[in-house]
N, C-alpha and C. Protein backbone atom coordinates (compact mmCIF):
# COMPACT_ATOMS: atom_id res chain seq x y z
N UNK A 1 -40.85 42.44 -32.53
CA UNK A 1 -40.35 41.43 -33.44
C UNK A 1 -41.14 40.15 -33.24
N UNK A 2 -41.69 39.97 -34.30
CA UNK A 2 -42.37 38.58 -34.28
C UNK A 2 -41.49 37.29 -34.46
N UNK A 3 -41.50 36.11 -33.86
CA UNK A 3 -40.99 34.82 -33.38
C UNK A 3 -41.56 34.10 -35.01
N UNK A 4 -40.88 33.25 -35.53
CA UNK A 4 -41.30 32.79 -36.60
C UNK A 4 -42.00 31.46 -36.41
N UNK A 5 -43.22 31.28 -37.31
CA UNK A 5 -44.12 29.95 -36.72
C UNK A 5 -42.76 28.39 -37.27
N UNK A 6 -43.47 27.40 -36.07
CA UNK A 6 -43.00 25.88 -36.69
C UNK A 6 -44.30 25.76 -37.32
N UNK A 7 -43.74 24.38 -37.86
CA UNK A 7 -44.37 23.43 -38.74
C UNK A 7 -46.03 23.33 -38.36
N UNK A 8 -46.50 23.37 -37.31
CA UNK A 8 -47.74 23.16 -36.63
C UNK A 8 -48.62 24.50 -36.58
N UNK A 9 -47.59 25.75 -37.11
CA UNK A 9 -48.14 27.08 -37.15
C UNK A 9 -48.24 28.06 -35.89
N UNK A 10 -47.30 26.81 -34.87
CA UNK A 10 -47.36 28.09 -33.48
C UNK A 10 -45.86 28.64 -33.36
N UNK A 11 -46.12 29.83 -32.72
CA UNK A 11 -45.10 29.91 -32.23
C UNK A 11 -43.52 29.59 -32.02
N UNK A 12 -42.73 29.34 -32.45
CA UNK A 12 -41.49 28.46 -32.13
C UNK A 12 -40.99 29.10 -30.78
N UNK A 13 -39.96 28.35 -30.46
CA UNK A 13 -39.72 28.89 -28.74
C UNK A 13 -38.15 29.44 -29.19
N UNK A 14 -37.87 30.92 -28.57
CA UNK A 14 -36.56 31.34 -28.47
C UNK A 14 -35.52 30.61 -28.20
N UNK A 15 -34.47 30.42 -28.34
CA UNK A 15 -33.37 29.50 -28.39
C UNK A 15 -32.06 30.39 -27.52
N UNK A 16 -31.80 30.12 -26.88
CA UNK A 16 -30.55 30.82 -25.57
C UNK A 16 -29.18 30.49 -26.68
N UNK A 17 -28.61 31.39 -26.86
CA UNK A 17 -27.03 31.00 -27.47
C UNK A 17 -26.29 29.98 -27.12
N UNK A 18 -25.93 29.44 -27.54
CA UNK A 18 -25.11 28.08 -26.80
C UNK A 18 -23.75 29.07 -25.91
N UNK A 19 -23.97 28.10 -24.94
CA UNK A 19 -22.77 28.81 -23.73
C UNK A 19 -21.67 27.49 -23.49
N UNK A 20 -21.56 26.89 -24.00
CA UNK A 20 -20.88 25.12 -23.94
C UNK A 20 -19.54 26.08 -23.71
N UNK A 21 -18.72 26.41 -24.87
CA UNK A 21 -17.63 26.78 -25.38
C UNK A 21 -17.17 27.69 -24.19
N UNK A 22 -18.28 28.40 -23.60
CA UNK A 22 -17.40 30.02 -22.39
C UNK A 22 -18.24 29.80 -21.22
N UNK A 23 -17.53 30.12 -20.02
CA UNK A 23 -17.85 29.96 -18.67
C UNK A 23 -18.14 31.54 -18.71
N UNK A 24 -17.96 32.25 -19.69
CA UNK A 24 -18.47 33.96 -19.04
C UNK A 24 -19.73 34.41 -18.97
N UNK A 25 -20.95 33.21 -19.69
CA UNK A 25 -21.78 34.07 -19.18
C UNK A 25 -22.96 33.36 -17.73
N UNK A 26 -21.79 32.29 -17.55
CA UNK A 26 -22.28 31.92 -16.12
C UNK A 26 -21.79 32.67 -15.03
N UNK A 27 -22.67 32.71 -13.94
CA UNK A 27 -22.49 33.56 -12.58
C UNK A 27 -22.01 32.70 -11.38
N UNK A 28 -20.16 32.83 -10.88
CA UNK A 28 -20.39 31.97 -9.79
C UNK A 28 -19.97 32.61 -8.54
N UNK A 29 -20.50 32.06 -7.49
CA UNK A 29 -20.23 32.84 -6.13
C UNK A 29 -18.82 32.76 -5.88
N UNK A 30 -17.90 32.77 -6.82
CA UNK A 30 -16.58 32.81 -6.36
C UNK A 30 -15.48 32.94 -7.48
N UNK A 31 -14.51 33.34 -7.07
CA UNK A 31 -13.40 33.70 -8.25
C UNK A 31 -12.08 33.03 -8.37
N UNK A 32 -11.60 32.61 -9.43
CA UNK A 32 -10.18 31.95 -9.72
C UNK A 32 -9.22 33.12 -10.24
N UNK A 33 -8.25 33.23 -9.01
CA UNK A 33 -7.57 34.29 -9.60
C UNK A 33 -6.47 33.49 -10.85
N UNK A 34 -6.29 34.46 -11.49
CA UNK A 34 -4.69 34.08 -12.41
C UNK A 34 -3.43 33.28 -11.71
N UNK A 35 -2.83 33.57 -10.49
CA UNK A 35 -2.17 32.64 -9.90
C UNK A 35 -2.57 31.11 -9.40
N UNK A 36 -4.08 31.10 -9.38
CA UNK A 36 -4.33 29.95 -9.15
C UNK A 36 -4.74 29.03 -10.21
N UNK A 37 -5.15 29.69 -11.26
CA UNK A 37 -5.66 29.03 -12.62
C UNK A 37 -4.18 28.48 -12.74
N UNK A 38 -2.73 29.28 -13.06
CA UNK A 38 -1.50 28.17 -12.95
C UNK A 38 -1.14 27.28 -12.49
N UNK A 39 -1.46 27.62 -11.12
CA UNK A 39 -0.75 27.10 -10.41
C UNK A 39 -1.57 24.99 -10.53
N UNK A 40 -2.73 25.25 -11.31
CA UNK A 40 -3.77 24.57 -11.26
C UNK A 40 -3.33 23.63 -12.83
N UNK A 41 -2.57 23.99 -13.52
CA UNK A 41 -2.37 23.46 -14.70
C UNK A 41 -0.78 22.68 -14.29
N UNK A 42 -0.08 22.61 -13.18
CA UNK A 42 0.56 22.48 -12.93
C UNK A 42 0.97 20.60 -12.23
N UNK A 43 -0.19 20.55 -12.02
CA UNK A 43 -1.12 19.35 -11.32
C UNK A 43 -0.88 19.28 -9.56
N UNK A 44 -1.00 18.55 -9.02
CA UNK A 44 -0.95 18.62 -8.02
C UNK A 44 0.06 18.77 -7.02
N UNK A 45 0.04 19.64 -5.78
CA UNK A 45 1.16 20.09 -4.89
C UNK A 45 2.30 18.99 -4.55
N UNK A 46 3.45 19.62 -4.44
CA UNK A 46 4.29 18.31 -4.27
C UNK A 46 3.99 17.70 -3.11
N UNK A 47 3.73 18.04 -1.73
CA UNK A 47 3.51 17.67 -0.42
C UNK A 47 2.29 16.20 -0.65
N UNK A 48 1.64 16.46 -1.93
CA UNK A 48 0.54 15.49 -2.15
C UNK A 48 1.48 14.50 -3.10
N UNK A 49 1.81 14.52 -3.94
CA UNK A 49 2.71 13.44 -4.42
C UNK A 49 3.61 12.97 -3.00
N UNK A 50 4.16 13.57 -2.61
CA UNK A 50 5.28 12.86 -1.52
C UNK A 50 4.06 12.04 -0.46
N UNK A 51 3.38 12.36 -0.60
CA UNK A 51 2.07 11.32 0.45
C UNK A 51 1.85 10.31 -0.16
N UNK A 52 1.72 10.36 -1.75
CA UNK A 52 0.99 9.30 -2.12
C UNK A 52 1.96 8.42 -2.52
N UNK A 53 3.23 8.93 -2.94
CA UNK A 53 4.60 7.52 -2.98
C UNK A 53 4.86 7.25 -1.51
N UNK A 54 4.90 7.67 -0.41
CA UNK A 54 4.67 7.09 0.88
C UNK A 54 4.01 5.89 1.07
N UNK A 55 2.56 6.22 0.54
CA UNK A 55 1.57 5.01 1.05
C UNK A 55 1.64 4.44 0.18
N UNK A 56 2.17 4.52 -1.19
CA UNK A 56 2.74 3.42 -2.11
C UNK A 56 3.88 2.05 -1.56
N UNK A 57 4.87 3.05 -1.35
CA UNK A 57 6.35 2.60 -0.84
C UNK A 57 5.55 1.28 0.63
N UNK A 58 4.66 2.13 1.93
CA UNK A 58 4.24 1.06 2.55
C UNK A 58 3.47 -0.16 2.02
N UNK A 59 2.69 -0.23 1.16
CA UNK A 59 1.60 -0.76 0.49
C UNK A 59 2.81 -1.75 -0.39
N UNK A 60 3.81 -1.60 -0.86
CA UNK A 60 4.42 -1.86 -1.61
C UNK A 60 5.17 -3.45 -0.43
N UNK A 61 5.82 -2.51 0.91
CA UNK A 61 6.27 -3.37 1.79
C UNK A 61 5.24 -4.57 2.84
N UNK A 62 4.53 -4.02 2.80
CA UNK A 62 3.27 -5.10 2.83
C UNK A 62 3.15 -6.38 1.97
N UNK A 63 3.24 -5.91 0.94
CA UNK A 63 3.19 -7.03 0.06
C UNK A 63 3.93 -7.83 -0.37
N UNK A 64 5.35 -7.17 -0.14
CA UNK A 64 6.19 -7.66 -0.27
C UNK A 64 6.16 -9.26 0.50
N UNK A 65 6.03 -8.33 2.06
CA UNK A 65 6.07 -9.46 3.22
C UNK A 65 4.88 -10.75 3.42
N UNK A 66 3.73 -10.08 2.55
CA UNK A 66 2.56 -11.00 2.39
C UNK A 66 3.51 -12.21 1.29
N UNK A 67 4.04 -11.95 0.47
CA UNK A 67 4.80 -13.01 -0.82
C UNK A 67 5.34 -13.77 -0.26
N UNK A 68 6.32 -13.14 0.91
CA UNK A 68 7.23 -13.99 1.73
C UNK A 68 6.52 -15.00 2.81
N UNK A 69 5.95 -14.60 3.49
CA UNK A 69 5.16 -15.40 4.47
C UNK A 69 4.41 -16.72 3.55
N UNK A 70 3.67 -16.19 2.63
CA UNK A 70 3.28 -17.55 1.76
C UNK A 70 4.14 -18.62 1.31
N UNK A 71 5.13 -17.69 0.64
CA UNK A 71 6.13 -18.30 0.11
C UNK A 71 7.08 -19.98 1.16
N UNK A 72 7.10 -19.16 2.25
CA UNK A 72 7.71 -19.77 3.35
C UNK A 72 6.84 -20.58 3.92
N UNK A 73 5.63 -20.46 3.93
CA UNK A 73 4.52 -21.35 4.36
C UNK A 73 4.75 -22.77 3.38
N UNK A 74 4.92 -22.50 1.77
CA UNK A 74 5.06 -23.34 0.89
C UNK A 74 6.15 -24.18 1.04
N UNK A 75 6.99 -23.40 1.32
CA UNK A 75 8.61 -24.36 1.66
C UNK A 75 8.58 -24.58 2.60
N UNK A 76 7.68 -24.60 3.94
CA UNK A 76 8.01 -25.78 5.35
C UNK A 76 6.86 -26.72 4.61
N UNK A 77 5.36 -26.64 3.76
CA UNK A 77 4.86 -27.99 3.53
C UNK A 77 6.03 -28.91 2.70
N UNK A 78 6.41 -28.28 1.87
CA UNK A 78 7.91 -28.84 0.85
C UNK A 78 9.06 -29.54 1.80
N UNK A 79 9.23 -29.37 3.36
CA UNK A 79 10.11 -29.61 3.87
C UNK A 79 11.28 -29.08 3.34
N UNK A 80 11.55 -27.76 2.79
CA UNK A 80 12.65 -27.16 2.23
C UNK A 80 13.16 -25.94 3.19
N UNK A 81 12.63 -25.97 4.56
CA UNK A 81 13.68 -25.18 5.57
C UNK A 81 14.47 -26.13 6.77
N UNK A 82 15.94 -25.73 6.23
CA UNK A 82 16.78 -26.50 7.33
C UNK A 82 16.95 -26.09 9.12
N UNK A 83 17.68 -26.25 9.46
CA UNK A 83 17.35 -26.13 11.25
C UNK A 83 17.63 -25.03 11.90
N UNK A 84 18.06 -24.23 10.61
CA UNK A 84 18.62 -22.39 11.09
C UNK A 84 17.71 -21.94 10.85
N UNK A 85 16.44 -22.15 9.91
CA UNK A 85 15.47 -20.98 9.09
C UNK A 85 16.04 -21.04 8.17
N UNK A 86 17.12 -21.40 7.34
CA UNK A 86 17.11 -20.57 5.90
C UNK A 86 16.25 -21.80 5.20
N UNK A 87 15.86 -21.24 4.04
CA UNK A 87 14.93 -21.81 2.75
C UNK A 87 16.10 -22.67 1.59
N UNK A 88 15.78 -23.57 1.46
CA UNK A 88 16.52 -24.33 0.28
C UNK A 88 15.93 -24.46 -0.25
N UNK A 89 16.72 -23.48 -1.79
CA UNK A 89 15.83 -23.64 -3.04
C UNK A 89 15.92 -24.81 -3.98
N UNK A 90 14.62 -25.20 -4.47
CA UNK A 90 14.80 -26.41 -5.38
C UNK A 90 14.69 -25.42 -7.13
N UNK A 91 15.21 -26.42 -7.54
CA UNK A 91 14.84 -26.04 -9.31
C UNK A 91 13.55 -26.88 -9.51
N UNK A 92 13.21 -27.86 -9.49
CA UNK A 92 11.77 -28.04 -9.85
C UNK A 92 10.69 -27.90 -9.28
N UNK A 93 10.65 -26.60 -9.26
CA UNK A 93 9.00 -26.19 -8.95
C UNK A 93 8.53 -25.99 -10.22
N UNK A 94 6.68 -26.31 -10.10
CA UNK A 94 6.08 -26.51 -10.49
C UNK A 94 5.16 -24.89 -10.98
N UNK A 95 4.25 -24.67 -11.59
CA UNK A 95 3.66 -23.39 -12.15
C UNK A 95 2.94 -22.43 -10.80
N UNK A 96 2.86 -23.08 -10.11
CA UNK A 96 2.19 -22.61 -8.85
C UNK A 96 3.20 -22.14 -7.56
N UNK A 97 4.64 -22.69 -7.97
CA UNK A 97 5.84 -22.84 -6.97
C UNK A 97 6.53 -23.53 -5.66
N UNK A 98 5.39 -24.49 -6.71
CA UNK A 98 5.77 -26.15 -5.28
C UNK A 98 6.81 -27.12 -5.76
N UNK A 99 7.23 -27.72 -4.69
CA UNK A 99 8.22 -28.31 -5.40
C UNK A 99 7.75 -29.80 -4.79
N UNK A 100 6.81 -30.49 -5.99
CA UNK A 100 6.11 -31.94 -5.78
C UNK A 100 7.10 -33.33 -5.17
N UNK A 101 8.02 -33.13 -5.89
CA UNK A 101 9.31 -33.94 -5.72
C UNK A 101 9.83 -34.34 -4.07
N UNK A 102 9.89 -32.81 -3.84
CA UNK A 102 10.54 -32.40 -2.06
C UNK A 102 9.49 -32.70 -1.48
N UNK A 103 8.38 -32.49 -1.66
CA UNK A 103 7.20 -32.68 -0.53
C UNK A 103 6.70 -34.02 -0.76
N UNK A 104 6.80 -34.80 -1.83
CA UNK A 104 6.85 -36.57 -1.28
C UNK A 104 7.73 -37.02 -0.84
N UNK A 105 8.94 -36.28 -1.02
CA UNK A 105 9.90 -37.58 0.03
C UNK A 105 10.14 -36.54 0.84
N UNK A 106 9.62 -35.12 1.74
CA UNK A 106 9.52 -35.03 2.86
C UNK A 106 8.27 -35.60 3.89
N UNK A 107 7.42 -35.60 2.60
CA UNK A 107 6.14 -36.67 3.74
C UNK A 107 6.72 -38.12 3.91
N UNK A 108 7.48 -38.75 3.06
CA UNK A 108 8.35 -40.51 3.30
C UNK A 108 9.09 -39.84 4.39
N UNK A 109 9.84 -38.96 4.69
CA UNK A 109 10.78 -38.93 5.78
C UNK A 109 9.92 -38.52 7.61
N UNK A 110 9.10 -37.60 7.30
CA UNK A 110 7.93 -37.76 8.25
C UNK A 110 7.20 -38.86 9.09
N UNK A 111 6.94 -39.58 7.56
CA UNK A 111 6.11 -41.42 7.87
C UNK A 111 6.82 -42.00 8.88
N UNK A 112 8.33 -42.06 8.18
CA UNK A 112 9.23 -43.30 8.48
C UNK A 112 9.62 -42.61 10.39
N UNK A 113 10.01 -41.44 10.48
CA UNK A 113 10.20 -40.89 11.53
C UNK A 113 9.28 -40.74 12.35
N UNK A 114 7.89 -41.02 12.16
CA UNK A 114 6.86 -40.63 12.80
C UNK A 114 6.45 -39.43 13.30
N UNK A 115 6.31 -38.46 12.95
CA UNK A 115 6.38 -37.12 13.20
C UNK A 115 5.12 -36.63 12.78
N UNK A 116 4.23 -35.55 12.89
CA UNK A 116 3.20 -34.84 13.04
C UNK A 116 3.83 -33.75 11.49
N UNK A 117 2.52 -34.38 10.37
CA UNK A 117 3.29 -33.45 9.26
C UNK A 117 3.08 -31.87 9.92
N UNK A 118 2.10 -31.16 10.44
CA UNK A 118 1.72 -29.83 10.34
C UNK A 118 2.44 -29.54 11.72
N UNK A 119 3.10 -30.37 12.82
CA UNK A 119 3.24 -29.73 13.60
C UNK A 119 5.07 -29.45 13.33
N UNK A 120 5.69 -30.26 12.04
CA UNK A 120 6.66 -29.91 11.26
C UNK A 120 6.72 -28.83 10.79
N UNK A 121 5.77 -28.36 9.82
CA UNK A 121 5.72 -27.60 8.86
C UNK A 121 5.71 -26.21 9.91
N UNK A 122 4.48 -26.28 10.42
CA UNK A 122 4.54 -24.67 11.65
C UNK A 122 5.93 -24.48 11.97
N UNK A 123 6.30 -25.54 13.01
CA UNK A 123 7.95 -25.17 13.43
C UNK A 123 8.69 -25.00 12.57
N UNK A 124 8.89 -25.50 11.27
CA UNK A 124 10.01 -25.23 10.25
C UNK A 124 9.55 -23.64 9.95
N UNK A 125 8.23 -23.32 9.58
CA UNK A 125 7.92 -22.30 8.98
C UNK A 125 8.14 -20.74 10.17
N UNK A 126 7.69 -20.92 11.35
CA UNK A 126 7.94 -20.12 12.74
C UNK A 126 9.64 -19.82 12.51
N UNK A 127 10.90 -20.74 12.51
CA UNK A 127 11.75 -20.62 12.34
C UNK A 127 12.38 -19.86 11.38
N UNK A 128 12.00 -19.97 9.91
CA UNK A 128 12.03 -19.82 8.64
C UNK A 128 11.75 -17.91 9.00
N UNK A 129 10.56 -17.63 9.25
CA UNK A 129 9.59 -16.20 9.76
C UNK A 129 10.50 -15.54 10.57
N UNK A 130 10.78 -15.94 11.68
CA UNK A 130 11.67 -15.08 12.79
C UNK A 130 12.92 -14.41 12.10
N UNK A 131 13.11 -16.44 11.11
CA UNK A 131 14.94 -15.76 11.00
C UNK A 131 14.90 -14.51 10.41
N UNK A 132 13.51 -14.23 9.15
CA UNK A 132 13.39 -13.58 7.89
C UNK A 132 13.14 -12.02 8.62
N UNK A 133 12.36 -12.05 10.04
CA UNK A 133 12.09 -10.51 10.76
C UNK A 133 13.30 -9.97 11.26
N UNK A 134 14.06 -11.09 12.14
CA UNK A 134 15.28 -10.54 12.71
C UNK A 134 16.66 -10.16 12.19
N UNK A 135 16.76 -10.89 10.85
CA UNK A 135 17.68 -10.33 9.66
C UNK A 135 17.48 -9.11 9.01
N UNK A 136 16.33 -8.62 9.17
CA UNK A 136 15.80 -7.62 8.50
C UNK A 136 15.75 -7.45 6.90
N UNK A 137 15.72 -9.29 6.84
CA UNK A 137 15.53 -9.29 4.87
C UNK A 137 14.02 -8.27 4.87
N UNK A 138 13.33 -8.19 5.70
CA UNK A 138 11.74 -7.57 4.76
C UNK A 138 12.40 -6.23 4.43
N UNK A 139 13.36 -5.52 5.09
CA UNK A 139 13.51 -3.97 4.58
C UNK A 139 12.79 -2.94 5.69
N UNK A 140 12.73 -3.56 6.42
CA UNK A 140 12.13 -2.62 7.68
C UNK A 140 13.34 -1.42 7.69
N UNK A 141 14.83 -1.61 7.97
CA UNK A 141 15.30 -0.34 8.48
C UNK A 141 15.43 0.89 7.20
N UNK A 142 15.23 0.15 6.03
CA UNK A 142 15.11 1.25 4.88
C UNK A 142 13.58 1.90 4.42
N UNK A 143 12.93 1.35 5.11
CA UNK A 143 11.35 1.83 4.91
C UNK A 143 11.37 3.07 6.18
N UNK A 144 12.03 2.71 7.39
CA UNK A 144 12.52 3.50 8.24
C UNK A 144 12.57 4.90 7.95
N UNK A 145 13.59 4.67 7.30
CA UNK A 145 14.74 5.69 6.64
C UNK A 145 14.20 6.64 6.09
N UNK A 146 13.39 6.04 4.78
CA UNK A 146 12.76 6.82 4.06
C UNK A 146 11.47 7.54 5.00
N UNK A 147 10.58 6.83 5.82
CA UNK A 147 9.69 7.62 6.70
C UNK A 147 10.49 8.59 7.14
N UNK A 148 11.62 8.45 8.06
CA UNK A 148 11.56 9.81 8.86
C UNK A 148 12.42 10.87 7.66
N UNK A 149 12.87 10.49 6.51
CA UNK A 149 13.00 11.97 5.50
C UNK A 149 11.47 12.21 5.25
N UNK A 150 10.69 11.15 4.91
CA UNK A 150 9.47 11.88 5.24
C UNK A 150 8.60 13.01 6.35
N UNK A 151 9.18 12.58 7.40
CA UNK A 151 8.47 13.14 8.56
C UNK A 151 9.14 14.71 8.61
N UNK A 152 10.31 14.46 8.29
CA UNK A 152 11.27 15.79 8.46
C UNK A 152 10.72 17.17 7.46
N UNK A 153 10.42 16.25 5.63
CA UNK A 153 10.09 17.51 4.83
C UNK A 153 8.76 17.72 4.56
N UNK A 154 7.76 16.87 4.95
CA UNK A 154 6.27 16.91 4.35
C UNK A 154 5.09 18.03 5.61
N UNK A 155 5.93 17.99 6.86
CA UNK A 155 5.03 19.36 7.61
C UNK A 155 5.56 20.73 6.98
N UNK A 156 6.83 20.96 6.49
CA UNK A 156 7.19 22.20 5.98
C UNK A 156 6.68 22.26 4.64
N UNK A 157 6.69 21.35 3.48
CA UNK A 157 6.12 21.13 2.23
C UNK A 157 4.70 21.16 2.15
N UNK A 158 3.88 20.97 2.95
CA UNK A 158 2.74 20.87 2.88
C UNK A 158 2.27 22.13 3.91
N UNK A 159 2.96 22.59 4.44
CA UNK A 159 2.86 24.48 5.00
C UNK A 159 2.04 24.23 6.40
N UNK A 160 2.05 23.30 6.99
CA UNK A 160 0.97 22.95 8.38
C UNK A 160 1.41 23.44 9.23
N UNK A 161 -0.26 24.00 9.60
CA UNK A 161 -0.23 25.37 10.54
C UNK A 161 0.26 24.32 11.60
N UNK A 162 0.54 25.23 12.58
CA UNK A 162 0.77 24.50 14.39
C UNK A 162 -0.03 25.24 14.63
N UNK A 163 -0.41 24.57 16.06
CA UNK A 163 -1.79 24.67 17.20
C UNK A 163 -0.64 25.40 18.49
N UNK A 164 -1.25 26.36 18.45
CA UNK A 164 -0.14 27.40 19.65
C UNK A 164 -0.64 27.14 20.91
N UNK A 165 -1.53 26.20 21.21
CA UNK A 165 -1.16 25.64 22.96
C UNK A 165 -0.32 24.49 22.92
N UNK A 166 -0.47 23.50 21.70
CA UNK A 166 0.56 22.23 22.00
C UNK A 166 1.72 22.49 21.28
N UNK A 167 1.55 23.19 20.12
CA UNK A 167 2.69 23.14 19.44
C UNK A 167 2.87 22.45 18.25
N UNK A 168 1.73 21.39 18.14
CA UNK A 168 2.14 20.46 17.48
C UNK A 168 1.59 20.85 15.75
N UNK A 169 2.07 20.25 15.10
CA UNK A 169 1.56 20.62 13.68
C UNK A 169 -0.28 19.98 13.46
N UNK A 170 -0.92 20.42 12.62
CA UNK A 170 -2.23 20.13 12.30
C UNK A 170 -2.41 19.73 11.25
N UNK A 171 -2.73 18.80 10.54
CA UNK A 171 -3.31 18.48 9.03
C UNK A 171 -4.17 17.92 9.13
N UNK A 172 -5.38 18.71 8.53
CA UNK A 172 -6.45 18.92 8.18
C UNK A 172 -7.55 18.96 9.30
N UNK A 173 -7.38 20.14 10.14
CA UNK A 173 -7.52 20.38 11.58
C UNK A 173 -7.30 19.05 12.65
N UNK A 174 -6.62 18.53 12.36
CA UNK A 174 -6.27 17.15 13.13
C UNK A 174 -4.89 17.22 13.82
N UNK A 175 -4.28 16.65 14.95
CA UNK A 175 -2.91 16.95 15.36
C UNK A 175 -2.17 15.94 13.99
N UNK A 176 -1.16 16.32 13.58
CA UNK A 176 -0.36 15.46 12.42
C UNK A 176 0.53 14.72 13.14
N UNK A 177 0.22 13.23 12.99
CA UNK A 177 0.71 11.97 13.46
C UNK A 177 1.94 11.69 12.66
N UNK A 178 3.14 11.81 12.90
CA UNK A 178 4.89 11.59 11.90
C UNK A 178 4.18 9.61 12.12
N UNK A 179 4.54 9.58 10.90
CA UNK A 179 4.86 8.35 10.12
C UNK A 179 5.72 7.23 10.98
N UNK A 180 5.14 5.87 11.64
CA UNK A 180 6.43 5.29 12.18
C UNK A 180 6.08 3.74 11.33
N UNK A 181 7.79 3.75 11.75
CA UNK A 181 8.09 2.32 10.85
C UNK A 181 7.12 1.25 11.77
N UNK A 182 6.85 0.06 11.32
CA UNK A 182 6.31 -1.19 12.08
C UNK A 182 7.49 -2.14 12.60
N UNK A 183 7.21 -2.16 13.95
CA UNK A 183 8.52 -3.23 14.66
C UNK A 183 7.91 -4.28 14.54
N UNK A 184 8.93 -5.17 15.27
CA UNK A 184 8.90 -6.79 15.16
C UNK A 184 7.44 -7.16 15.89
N UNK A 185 6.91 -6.58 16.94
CA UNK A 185 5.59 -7.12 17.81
C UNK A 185 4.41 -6.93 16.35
N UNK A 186 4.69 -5.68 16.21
CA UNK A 186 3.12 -5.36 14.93
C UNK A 186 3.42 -6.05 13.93
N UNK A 187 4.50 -6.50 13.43
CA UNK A 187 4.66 -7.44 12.38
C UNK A 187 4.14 -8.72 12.80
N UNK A 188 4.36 -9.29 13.94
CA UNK A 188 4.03 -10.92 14.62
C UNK A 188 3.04 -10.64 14.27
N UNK A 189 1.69 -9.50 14.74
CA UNK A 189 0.57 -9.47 14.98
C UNK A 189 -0.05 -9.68 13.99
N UNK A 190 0.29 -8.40 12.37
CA UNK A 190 -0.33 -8.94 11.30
C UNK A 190 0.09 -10.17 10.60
N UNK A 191 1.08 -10.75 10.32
CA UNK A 191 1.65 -11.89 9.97
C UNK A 191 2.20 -13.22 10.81
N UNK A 192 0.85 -13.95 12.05
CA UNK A 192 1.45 -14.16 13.40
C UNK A 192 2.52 -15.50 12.69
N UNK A 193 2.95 -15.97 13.84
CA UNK A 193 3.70 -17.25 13.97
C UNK A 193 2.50 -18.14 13.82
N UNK A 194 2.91 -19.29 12.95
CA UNK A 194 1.66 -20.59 12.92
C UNK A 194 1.67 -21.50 13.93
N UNK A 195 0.22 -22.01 14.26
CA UNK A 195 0.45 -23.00 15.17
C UNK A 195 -0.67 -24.20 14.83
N UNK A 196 0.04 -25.45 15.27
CA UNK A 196 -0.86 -26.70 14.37
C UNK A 196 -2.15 -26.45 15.28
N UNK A 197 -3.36 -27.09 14.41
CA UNK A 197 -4.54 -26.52 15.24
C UNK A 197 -4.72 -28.11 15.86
């Protein structure tokens, strides 16, 4: 069978069927059975969702506590924490969440008293911080909570082998570390107490 000429009078070159549309007439070193092609339309294993609202849920409490710490930083320059730690809220703050009003006549009450504005503000704010860790407003014992239902269903959900000299479970040939909440020391550490420089 002769090849039909192009335009130039040579030859034209054979053309391969288009294969776009079917993977059958590619060759691969490996096979998808039928249970896994489902199981694959299904999206991803639950053991992997329950990981990734985990490190949500922490990521979530992080930030939380990053809002607060600022926040509280803002209200000892404001002079708006009294001598327990708690925060007194003003109504006129401003777009940014200062309250201009409180923080000139807490710098007039500073002046007149003679007092060190920043070595105010740290101590009001140190106070303000402790009260906010040791009350447990950040949500530490419910972040808790939820870790160890984590710790309890995600080695059986996620099927992890154990290592038969220790015992211990493995994910992803690694010993699997259970999830712990952050106490009051690792909290100081990432979020310390201020001190006037």
């Amino acid at each position: 069978m002769k090849r039909p000429l192009d335009q130039n009078g040579k030859h034209a070159k054979a053309l391969a069927p288009s294969r776009a549309l079917s993977l059958d007439s590619y060759s691969f070193n490996f096979s998808v059975s039928t249970a896994q092609r489902l199981q694959a339309y299904g999206g991803p294993p639950a053991h992997i969702l329950r990981l990734k609202s985990m490190e949500e849920a922490v990521e979530r409490f992080y930030g939380v506590l990053e809002d607060r710490y600022a926040g509280l930083w803002r209200s000892a320059a404001a002079g708006n924490i009294d001598d327990d730690g708690r925060e007194r809220r003003q109504t006129l703050l401003d777009d940014e969440g200062r309250d201009r009003i409180g923080e000139l006549q807490h710098a007039r009450t500073l002046f007149r008293e003679r007092r060190d504005a920043l070595q105010d503000r740290c101590a009001a704010f140190n106070r303000a911080w402790l009260r906010y860790l040791d009350h447990d407003f950040a949500g530490v014992a419910k972040l808790a909570a939820r870790m160890q239902s984590f710790n309890e269903v995600f080695p059986v959900e996620a099927d992890l082998a154990i290592d038969p000299k220790t015992g211990a479970y493995l994910w992803m040939g690694q010993a699997w570390q259970p999830l712990e909440p952050p106490g009051r020391d690792e909290l100081l550490e990432r979020f310390p107490l201020r001190e006037p420089v």
